[in-house]
PDB file of N, CA and C in Angstrom:
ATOM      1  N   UNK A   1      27.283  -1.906 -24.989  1.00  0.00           N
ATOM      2  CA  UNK A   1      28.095  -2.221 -26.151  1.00  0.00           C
ATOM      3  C   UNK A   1      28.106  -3.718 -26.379  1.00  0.00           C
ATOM      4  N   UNK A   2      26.883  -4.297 -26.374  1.00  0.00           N
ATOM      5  CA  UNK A   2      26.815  -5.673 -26.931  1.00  0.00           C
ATOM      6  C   UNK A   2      27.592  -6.363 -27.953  1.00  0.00           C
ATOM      7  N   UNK A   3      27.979  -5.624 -29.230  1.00  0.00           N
ATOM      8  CA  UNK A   3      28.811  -6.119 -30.450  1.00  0.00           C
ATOM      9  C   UNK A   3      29.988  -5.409 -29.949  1.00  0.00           C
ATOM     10  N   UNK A   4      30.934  -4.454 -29.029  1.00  0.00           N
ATOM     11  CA  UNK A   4      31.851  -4.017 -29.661  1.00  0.00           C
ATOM     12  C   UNK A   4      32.089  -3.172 -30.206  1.00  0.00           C
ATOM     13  N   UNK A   5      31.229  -2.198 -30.897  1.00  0.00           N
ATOM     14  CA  UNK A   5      31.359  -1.316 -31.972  1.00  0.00           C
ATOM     15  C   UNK A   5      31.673   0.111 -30.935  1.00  0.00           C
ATOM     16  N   UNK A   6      31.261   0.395 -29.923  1.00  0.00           N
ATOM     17  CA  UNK A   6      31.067   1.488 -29.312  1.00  0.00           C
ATOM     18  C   UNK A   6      29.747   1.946 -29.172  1.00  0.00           C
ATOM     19  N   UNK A   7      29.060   1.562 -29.426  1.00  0.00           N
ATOM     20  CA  UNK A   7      27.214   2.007 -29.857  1.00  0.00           C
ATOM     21  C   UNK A   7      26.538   1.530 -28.766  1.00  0.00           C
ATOM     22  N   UNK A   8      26.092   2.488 -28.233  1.00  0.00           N
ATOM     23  CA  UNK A   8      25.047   1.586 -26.819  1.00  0.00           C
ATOM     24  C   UNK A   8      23.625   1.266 -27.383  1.00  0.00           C
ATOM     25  N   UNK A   9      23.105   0.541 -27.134  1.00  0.00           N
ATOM     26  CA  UNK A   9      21.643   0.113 -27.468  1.00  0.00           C
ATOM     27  C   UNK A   9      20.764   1.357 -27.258  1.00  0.00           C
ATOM     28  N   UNK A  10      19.172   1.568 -28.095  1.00  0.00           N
ATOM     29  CA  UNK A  10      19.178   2.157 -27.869  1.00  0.00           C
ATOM     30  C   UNK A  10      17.581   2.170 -26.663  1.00  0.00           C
ATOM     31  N   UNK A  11      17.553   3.321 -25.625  1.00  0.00           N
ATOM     32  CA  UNK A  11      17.146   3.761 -24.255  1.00  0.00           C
ATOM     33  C   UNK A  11      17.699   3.947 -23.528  1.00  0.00           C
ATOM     34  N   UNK A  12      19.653   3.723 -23.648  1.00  0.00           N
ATOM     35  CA  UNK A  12      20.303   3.802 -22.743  1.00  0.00           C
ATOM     36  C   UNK A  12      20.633   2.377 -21.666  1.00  0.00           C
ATOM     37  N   UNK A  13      21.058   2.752 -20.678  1.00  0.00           N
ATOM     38  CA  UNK A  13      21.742   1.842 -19.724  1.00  0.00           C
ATOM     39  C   UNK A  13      22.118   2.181 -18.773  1.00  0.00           C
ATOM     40  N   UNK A  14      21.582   3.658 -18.240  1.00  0.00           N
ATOM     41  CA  UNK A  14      21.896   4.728 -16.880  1.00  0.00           C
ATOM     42  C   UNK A  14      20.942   4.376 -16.455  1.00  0.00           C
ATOM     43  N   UNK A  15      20.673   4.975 -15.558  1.00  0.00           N
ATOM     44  CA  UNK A  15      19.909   5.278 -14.004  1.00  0.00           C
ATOM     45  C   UNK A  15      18.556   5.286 -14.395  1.00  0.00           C
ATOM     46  N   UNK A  16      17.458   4.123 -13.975  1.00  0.00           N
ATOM     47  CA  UNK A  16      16.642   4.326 -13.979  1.00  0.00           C
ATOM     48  C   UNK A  16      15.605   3.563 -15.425  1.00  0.00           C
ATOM     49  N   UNK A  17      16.210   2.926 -15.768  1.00  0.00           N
ATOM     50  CA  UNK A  17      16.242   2.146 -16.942  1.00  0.00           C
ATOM     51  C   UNK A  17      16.411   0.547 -17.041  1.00  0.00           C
ATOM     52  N   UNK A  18      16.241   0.234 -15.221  1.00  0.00           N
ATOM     53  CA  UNK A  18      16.159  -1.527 -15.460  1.00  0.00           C
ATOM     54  C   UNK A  18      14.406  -1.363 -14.920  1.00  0.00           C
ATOM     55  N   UNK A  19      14.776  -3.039 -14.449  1.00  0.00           N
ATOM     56  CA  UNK A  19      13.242  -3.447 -13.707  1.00  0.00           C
ATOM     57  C   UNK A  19      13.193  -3.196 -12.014  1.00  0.00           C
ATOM     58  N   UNK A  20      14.333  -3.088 -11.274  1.00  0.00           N
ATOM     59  CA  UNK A  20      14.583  -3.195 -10.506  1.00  0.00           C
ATOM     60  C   UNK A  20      14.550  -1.680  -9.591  1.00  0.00           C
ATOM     61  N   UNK A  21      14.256  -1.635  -8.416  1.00  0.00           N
ATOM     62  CA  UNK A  21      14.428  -0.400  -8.270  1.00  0.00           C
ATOM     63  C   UNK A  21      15.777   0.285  -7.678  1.00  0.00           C
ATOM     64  N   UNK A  22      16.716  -0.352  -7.412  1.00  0.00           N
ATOM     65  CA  UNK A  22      18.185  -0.501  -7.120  1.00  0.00           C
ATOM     66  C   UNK A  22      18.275   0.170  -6.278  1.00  0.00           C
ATOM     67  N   UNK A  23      20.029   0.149  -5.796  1.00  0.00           N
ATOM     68  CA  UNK A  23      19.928   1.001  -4.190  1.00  0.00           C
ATOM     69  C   UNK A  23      19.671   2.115  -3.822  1.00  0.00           C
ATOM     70  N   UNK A  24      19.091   2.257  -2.986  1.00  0.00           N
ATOM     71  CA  UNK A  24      18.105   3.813  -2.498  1.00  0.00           C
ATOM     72  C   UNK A  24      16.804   3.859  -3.054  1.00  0.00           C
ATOM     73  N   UNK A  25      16.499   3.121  -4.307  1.00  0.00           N
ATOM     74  CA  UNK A  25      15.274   3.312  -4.217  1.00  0.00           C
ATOM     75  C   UNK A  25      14.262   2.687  -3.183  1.00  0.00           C
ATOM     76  N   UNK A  26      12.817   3.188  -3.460  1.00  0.00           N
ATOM     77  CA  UNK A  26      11.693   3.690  -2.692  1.00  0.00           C
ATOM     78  C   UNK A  26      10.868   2.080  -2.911  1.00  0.00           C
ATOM     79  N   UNK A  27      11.152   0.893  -2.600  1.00  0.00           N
ATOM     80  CA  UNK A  27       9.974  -0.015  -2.096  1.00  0.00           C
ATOM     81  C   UNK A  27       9.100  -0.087  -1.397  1.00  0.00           C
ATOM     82  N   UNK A  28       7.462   0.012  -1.249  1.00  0.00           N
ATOM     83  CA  UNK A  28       6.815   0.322  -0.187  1.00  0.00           C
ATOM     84  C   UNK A  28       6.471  -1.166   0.049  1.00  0.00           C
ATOM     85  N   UNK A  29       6.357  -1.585  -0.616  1.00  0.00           N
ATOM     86  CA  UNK A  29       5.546  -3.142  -0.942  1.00  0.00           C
ATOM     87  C   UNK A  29       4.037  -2.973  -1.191  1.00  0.00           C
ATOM     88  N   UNK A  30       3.405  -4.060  -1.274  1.00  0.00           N
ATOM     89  CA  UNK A  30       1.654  -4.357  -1.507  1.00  0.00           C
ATOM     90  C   UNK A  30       1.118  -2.920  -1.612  1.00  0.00           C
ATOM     91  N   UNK A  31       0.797  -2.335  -0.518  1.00  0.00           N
ATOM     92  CA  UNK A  31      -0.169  -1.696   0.185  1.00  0.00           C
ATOM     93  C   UNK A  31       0.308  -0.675   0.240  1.00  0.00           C
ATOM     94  N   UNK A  32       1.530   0.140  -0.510  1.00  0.00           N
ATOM     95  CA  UNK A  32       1.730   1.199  -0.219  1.00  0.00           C
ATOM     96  C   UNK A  32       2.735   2.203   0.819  1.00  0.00           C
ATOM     97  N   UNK A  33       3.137   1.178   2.023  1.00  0.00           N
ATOM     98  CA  UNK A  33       4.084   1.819   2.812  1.00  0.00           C
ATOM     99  C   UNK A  33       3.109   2.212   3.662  1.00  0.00           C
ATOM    100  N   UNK A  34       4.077   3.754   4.280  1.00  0.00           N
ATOM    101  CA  UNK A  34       2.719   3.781   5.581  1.00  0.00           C
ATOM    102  C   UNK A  34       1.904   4.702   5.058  1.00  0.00           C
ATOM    103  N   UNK A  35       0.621   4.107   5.060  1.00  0.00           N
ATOM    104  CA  UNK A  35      -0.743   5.118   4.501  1.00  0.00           C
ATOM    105  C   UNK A  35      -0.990   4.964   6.090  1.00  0.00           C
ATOM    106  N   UNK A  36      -2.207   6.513   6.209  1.00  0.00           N
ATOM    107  CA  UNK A  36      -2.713   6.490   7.483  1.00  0.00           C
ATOM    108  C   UNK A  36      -3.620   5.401   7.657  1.00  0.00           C
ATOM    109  N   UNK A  37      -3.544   4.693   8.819  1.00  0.00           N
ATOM    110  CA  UNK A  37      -4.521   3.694   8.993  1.00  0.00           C
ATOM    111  C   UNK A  37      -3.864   2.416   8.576  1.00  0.00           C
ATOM    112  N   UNK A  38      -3.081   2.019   8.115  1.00  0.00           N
ATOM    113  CA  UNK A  38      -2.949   0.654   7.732  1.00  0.00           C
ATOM    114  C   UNK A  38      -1.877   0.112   8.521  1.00  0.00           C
ATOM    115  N   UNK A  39      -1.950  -1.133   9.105  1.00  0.00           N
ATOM    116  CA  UNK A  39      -1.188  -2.083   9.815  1.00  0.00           C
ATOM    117  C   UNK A  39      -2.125  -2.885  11.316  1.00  0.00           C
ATOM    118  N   UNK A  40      -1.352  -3.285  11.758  1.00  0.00           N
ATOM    119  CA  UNK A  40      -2.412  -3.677  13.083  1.00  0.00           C
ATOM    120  C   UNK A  40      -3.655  -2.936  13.838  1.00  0.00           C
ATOM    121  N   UNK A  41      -2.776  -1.230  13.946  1.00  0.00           N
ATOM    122  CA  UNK A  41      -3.793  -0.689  15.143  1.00  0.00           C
ATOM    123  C   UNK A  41      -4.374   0.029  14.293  1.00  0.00           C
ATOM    124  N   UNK A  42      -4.852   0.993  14.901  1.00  0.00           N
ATOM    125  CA  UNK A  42      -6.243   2.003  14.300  1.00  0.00           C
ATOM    126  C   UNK A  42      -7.594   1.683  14.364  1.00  0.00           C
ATOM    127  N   UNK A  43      -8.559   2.300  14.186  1.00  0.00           N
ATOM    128  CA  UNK A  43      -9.686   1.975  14.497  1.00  0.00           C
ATOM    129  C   UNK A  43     -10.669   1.596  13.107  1.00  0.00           C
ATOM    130  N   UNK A  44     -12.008   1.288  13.136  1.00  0.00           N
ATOM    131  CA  UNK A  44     -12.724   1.143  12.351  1.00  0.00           C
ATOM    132  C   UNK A  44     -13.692   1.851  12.512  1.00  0.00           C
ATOM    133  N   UNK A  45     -14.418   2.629  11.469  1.00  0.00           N
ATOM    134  CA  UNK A  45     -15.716   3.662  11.811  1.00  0.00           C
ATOM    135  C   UNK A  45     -16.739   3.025  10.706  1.00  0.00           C
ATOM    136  N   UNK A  46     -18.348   3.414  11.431  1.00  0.00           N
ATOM    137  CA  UNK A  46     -19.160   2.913  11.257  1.00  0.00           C
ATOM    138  C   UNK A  46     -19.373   4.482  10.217  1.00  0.00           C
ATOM    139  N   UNK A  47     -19.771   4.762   8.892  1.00  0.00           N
ATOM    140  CA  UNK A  47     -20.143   5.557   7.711  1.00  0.00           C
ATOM    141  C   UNK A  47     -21.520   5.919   8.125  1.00  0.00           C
ATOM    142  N   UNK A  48     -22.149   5.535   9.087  1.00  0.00           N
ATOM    143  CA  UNK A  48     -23.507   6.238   8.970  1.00  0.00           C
ATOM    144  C   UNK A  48     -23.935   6.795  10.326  1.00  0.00           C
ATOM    145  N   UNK A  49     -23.469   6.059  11.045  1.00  0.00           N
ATOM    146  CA  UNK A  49     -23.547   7.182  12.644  1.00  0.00           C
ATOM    147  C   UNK A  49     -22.191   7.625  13.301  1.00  0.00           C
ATOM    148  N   UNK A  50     -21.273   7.153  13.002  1.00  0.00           N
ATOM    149  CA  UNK A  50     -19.608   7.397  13.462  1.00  0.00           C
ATOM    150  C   UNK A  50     -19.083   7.014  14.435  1.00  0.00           C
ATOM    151  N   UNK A  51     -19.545   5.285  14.744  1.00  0.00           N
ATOM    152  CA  UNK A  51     -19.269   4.831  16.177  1.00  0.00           C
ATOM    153  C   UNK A  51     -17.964   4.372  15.830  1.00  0.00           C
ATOM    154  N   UNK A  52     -16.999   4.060  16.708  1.00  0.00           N
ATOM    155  CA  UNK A  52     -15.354   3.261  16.090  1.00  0.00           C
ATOM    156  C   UNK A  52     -15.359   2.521  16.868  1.00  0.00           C
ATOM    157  N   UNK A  53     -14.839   1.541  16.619  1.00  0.00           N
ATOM    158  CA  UNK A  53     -14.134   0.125  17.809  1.00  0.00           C
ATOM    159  C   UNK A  53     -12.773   0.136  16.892  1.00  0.00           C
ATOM    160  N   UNK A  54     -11.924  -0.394  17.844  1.00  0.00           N
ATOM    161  CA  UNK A  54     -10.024  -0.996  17.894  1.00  0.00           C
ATOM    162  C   UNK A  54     -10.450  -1.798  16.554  1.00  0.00           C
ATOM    163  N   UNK A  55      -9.411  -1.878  16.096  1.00  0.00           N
ATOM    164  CA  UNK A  55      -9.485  -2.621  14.797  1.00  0.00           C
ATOM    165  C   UNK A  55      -9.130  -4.166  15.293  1.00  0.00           C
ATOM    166  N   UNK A  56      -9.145  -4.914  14.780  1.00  0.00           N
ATOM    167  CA  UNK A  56      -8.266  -6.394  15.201  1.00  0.00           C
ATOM    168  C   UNK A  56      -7.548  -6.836  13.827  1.00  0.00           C
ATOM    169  N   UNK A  57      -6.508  -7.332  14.010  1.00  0.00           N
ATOM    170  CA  UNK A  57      -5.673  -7.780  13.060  1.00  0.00           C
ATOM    171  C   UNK A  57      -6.435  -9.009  12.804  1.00  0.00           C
ATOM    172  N   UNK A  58      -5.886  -9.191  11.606  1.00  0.00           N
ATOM    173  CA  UNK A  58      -6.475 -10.581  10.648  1.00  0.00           C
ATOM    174  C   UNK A  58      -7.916 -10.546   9.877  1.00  0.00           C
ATOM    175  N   UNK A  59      -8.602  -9.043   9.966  1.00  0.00           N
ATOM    176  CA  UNK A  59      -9.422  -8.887   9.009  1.00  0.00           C
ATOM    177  C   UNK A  59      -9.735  -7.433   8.947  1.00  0.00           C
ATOM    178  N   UNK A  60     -10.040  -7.542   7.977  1.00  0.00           N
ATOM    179  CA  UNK A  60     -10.513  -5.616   7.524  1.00  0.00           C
ATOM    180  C   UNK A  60     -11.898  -5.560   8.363  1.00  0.00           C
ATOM    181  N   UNK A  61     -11.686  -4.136   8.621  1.00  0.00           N
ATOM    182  CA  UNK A  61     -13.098  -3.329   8.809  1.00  0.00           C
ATOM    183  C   UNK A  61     -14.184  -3.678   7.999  1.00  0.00           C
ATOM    184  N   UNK A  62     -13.998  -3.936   6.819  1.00  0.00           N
ATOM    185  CA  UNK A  62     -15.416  -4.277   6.081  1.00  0.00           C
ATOM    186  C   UNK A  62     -15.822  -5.226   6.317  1.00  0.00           C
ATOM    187  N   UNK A  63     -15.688  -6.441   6.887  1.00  0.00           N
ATOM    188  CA  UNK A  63     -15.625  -7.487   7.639  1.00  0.00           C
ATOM    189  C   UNK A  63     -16.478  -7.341   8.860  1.00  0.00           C
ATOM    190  N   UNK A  64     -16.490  -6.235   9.773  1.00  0.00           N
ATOM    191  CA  UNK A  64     -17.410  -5.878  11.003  1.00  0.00           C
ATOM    192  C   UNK A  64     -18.707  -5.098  10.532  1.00  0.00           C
ATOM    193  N   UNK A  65     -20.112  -5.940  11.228  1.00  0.00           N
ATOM    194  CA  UNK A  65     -20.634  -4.814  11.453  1.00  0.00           C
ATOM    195  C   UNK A  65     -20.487  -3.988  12.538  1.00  0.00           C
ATOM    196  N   UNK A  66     -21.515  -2.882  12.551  1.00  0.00           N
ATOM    197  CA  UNK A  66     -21.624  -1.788  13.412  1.00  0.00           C
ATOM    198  C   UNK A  66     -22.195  -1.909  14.971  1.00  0.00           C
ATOM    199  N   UNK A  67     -21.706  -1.849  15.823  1.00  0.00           N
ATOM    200  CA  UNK A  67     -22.825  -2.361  17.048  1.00  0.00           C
ATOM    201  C   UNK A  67     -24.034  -1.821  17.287  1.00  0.00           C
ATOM    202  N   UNK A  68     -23.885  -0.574  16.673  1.00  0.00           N
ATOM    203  CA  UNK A  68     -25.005   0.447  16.828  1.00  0.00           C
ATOM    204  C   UNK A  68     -26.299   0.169  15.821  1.00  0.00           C
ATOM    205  N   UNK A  69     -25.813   0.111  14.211  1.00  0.00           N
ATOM    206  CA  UNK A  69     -26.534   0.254  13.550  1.00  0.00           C
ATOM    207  C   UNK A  69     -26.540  -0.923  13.183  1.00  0.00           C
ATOM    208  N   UNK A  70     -25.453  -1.408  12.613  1.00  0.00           N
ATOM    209  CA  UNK A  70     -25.433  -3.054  11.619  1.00  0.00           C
ATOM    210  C   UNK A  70     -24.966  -2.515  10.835  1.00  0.00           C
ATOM    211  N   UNK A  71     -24.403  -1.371  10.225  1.00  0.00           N
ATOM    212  CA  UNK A  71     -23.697  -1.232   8.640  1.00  0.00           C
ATOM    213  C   UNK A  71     -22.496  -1.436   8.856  1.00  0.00           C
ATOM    214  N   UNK A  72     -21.817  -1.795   7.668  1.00  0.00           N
ATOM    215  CA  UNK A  72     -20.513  -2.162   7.823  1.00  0.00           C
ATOM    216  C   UNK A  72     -19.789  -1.209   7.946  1.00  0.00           C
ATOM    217  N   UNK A  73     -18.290  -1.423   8.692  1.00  0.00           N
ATOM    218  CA  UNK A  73     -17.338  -0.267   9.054  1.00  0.00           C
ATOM    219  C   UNK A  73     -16.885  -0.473   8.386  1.00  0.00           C
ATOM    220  N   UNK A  74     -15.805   0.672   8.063  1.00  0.00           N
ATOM    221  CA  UNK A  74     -14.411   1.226   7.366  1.00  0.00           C
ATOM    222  C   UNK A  74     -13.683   1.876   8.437  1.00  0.00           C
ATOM    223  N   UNK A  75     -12.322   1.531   7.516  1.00  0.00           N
ATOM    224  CA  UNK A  75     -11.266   1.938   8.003  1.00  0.00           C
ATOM    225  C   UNK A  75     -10.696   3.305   8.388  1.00  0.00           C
ATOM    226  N   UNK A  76     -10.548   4.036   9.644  1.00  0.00           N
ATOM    227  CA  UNK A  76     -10.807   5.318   9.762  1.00  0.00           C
ATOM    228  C   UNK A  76      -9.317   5.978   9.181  1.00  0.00           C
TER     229      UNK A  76
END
């Protein structure tokens, strides 16, 4: 009721209608929350023969090659 009159703007002004996701809602951040595989541990697999090594924090799997073959890993 910006002017007074009784008249709400119009889309409303309930639940679900700012920018914000307010209390209780669902923030995962960046990346989604927990997807399988993402954060420090887990492994990395090689796409063409299926070897894995430990992942290491501070860079993605696509980042390694393979010891076996040389192709690059992904994230298992």
């Amino acid at each position: 009721m910006p002017r007074g009159d009784g008249k709400c703007p119009p889309g409303g002004s309930g639940p679900g209608t700012g920018r914000g996701a307010g209390m209780g809602g669902s923030r995962k951040g960046r990346m989604g929350g927990s997807k399988a595989g993402a954060g420090p541990g887990g492994e990395c697999m090689c796409p063409k023969c299926g070897t894995t090594a430990p992942h290491e924090a501070g860079g993605p799997c696509s980042f390694k090659n393979c010891p076996k073959c040389g192709a690059k890993m992904v994230r298992k």
